[in-house]
C-alpha atoms as a PDB file:
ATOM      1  CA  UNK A   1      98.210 100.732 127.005  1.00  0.00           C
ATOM      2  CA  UNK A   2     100.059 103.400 124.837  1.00  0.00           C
ATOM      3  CA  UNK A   3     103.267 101.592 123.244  1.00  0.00           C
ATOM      4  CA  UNK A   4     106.461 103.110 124.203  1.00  0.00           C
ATOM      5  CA  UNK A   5     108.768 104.142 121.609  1.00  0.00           C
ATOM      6  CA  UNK A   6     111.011 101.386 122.431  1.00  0.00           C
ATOM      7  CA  UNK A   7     108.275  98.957 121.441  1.00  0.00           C
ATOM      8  CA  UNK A   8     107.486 100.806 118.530  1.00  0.00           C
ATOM      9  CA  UNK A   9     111.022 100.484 117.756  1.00  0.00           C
ATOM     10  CA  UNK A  10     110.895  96.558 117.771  1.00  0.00           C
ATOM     11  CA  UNK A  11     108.003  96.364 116.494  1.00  0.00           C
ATOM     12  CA  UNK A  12     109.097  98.226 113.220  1.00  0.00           C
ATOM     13  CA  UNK A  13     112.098  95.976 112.760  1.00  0.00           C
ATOM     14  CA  UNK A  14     109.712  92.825 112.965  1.00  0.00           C
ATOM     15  CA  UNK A  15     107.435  94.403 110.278  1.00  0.00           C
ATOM     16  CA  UNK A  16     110.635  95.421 107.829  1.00  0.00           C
ATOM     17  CA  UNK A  17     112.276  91.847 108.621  1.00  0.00           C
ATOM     18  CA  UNK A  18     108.885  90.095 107.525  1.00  0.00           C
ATOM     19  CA  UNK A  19     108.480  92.513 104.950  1.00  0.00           C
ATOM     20  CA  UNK A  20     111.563  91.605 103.617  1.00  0.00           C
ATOM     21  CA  UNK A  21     111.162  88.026 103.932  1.00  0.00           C
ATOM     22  CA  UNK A  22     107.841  87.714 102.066  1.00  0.00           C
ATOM     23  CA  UNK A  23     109.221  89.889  99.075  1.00  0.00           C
ATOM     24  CA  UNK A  24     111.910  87.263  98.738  1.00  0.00           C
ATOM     25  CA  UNK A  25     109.381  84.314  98.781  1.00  0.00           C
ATOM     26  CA  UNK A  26     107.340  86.644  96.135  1.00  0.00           C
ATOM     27  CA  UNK A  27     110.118  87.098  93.839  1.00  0.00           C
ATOM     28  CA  UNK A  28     111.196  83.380  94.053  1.00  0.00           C
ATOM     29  CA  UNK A  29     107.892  81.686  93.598  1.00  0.00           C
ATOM     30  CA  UNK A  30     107.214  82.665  90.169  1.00  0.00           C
ATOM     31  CA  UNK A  31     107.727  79.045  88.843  1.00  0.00           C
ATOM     32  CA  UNK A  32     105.030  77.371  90.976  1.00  0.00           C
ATOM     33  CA  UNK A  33     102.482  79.351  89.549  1.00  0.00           C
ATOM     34  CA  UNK A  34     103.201  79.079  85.743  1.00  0.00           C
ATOM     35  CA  UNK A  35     100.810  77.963  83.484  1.00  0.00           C
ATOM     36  CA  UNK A  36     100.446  74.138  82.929  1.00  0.00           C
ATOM     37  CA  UNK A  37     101.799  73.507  79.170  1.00  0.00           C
ATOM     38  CA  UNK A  38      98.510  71.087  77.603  1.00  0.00           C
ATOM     39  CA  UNK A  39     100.798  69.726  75.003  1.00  0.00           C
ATOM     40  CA  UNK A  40     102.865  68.620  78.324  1.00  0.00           C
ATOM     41  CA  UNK A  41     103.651  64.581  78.146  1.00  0.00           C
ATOM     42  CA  UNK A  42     101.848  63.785  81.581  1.00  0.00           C
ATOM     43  CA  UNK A  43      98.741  61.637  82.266  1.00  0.00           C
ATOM     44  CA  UNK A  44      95.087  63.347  82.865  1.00  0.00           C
ATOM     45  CA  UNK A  45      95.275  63.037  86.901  1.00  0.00           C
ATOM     46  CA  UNK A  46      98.916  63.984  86.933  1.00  0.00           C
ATOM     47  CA  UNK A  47      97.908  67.393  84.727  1.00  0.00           C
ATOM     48  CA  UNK A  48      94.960  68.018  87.235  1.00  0.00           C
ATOM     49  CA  UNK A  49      97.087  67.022  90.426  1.00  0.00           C
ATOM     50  CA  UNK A  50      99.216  69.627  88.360  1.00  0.00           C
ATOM     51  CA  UNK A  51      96.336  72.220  88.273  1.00  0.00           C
ATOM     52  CA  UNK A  52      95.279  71.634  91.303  1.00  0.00           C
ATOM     53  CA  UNK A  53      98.556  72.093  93.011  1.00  0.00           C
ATOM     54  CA  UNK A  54      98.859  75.652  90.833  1.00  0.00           C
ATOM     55  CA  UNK A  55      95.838  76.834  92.226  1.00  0.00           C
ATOM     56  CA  UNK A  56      97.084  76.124  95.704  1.00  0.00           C
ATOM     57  CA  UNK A  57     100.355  78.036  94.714  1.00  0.00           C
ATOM     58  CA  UNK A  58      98.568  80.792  93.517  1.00  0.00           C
ATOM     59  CA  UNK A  59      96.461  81.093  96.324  1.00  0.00           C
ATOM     60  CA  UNK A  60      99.742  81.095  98.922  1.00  0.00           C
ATOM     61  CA  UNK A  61     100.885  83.699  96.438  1.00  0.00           C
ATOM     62  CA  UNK A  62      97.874  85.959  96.907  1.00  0.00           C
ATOM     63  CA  UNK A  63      98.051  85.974 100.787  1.00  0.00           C
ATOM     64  CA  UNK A  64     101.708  86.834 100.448  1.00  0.00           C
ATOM     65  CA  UNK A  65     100.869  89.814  98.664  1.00  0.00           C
ATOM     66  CA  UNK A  66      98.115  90.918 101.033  1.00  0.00           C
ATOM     67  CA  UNK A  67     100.193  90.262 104.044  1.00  0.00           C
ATOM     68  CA  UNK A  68     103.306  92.704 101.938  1.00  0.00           C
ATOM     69  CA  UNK A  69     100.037  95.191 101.552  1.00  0.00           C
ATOM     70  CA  UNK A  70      99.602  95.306 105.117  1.00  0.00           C
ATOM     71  CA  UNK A  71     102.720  95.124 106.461  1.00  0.00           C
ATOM     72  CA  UNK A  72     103.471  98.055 104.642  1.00  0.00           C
ATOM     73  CA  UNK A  73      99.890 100.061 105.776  1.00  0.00           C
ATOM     74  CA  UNK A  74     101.919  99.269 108.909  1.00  0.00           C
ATOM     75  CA  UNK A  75     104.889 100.478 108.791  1.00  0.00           C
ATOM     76  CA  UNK A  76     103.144 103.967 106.739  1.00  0.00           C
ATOM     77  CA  UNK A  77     100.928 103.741 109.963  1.00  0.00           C
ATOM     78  CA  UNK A  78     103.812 104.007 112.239  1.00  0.00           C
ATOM     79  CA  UNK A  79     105.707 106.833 110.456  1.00  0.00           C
ATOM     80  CA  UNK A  80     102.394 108.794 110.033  1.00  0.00           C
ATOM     81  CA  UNK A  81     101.970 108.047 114.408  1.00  0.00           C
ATOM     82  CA  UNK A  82      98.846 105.916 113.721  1.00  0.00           C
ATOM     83  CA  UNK A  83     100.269 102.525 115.022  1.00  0.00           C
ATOM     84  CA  UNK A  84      98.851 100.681 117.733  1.00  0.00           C
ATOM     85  CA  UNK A  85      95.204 101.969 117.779  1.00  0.00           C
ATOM     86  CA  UNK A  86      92.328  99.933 116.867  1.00  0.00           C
ATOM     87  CA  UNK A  87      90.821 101.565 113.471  1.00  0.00           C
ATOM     88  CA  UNK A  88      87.227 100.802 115.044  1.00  0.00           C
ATOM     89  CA  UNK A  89      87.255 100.971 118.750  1.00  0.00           C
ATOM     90  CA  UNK A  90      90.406 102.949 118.930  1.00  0.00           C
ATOM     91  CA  UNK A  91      91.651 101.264 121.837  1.00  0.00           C
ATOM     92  CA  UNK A  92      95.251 100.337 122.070  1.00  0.00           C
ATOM     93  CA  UNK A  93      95.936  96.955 120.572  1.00  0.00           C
ATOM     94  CA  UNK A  94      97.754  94.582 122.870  1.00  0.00           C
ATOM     95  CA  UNK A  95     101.699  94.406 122.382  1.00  0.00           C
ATOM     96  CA  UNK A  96     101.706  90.865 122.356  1.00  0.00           C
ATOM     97  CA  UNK A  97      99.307  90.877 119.275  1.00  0.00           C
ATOM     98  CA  UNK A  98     101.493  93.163 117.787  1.00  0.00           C
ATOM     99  CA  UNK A  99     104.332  91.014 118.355  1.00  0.00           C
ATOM    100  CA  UNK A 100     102.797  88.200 116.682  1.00  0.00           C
ATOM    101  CA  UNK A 101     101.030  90.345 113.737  1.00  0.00           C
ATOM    102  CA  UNK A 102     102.510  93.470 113.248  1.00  0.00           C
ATOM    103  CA  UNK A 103     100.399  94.419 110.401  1.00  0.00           C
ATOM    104  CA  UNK A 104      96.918  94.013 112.790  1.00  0.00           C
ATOM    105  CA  UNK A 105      94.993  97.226 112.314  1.00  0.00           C
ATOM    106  CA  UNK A 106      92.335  95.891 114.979  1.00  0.00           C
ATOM    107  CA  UNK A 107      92.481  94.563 118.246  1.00  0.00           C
ATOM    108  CA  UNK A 108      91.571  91.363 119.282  1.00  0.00           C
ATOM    109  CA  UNK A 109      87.995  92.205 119.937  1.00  0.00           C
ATOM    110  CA  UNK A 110      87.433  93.965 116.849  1.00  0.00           C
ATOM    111  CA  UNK A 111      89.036  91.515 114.818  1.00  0.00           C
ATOM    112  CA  UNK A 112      87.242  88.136 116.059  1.00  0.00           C
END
């Protein structure tokens, strides 16, 4: 099903509103992933509860990024006309995946 330009529309503001949203959380998370000081007064398992809760934070960081890289593929995607088609099969991806996940460059088949 070809989107209509209405849907394209809507489904540009949901990409720019996430977009948006994730910067934020990327410009406000910077303290979670800071390095552990070792001359820091805690106790062994506190400093590698510590670690290991950086790690975590650096990981949520990561796929914050990628999902900012893709979300923007998305929106070049829809200024360039390119939205909505599978990059393998080039069928049309469904609307309701693209409601969920505007950034999906696949269809459902494709992408499972």
């Amino acid at each position: 099903m070809v989107l209509s330009i209405d849907d394209i529309i809507k489904l540009e503001q949901i990409a720019s509103e996430e977009l948006e949203r994730l910067q934020k959380e990327i410009a406000g998370s910077g303290d979670e992933v800071a390095a552990i000081s070792p001359d820091k007064a805690i106790g062994r398992l506190s400093r590698l509860d510590a670690m290991q809760m950086q790690q975590v934070a650096k990981a949520a960081q990561r796929r914050r990024e990628d999902r900012v890289t893709a979300l923007q593929n998305a929106l070049d995607r829809i200024d360039s006309g390119r939205f909505g088609q599978c990059e393998l099969c080039k069928e049309w991806i469904s609307l309701d995946r693209l409601k969920a996940q505007p950034e999906a460059s696949r269809c459902g088949d494709c992408a499972g």
